[in-house]
Protein backbone atom coordinates (compact mmCIF):
# COMPACT_ATOMS: atom_id res chain seq x y z
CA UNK A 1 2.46 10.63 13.09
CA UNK A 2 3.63 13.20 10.39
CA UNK A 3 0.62 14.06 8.18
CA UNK A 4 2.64 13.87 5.36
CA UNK A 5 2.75 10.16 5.92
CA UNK A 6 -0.58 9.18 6.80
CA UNK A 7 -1.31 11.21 3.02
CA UNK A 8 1.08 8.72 1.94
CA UNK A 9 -0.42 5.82 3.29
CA UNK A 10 -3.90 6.87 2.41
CA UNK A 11 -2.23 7.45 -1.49
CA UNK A 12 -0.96 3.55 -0.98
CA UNK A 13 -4.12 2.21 -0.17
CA UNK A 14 -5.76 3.73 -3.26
CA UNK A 15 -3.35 1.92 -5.15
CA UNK A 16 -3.81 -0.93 -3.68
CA UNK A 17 -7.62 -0.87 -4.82
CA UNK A 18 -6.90 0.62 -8.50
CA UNK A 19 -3.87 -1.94 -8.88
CA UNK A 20 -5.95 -5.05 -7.14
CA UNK A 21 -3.51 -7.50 -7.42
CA UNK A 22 -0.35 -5.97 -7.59
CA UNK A 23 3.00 -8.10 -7.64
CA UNK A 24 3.87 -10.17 -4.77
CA UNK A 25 7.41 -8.65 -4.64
CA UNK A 26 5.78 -5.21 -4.92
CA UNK A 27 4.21 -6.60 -1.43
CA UNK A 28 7.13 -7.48 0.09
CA UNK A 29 9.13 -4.60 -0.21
CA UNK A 30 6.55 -1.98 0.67
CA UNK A 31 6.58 -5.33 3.97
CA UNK A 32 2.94 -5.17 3.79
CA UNK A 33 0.42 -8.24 4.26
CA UNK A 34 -2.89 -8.31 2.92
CA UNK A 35 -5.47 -10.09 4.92
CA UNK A 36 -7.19 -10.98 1.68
């Protein structure tokens, strides 16, 4: 995996926690599924 992206995913995940809960739509284009 390029380290670039993993940075990129890390910088997603932050956002995820600042944002808390972020737009559903937001969620399905970035195709992600909380477990929450």
């Amino acid at each position: 995996m390029c380290g670039r992206f993993a940075n990129h995913v890390k910088d997603m995940g932050r956002w995820a926690e600042v944002l808390g809960d972020w737009p559903t739509d937001v969620q399905t284009s970035y195709n992600i599924a909380p477990d929450a």
